[in-house]
Protein backbone atom coordinates (compact mmCIF):
# COMPACT_ATOMS: atom_id res chain seq x y z
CA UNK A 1 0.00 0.00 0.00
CA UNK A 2 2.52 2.43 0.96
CA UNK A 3 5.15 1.37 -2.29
CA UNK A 4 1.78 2.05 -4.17
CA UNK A 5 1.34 5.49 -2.83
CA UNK A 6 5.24 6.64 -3.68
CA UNK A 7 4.52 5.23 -7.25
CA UNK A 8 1.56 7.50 -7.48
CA UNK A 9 3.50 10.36 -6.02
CA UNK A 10 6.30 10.29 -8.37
CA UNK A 11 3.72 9.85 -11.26
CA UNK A 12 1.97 12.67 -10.39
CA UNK A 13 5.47 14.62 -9.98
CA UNK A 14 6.33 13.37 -13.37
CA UNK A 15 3.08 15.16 -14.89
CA UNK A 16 3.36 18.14 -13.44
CA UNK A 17 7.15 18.70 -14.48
CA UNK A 18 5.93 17.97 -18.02
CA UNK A 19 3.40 20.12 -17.55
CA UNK A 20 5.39 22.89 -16.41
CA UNK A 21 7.54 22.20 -19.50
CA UNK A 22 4.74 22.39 -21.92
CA UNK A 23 2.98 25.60 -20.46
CA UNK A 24 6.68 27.34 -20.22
CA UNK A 25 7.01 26.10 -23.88
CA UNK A 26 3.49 27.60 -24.89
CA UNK A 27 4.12 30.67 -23.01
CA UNK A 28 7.67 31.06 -25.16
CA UNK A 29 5.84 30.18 -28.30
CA UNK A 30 3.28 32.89 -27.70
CA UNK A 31 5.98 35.65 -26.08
CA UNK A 32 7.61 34.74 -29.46
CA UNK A 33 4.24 35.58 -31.81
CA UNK A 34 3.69 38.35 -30.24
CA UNK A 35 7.50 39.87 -30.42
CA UNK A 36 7.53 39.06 -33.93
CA UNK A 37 3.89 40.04 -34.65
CA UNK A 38 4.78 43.90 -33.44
CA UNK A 39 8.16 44.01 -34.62
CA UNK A 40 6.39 43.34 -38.16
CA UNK A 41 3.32 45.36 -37.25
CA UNK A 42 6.41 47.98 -36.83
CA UNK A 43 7.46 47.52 -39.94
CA UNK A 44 4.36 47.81 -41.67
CA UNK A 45 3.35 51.06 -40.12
CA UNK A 46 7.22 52.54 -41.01
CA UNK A 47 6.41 51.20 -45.06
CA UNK A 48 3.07 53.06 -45.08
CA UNK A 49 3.94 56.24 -45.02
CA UNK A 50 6.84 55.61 -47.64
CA UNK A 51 4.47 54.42 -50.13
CA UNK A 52 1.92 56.85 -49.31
CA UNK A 53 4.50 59.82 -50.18
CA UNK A 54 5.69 57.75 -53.10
């Protein structure tokens, strides 16, 4: 019963550090997106007025 009950334990450790992994991955993805979605939203606001005056 007790051998049972560390099993579980380190199971249940075992998820939640792979858990932690994925949600810190997801959270790096999305931190990514976003940089690169206003560097380019940047970009595209620094282009419109060129064109406009061209």
């Amino acid at each position: 019963m007790y051998i049972i009950l560390e099993l579980n334990l380190d199971s249940i450790k075992l998820y939640a550090l792979r858990g932690i992994k994925i949600s810190i991955l997801l959270l790096v993805i999305v931190g990514l997106n976003i940089l690169y979605n206003s560097i380019f939203y940047k970009k595209k606001m620094i282009r419109l007025p060129l064109n406009l005056s061209a």
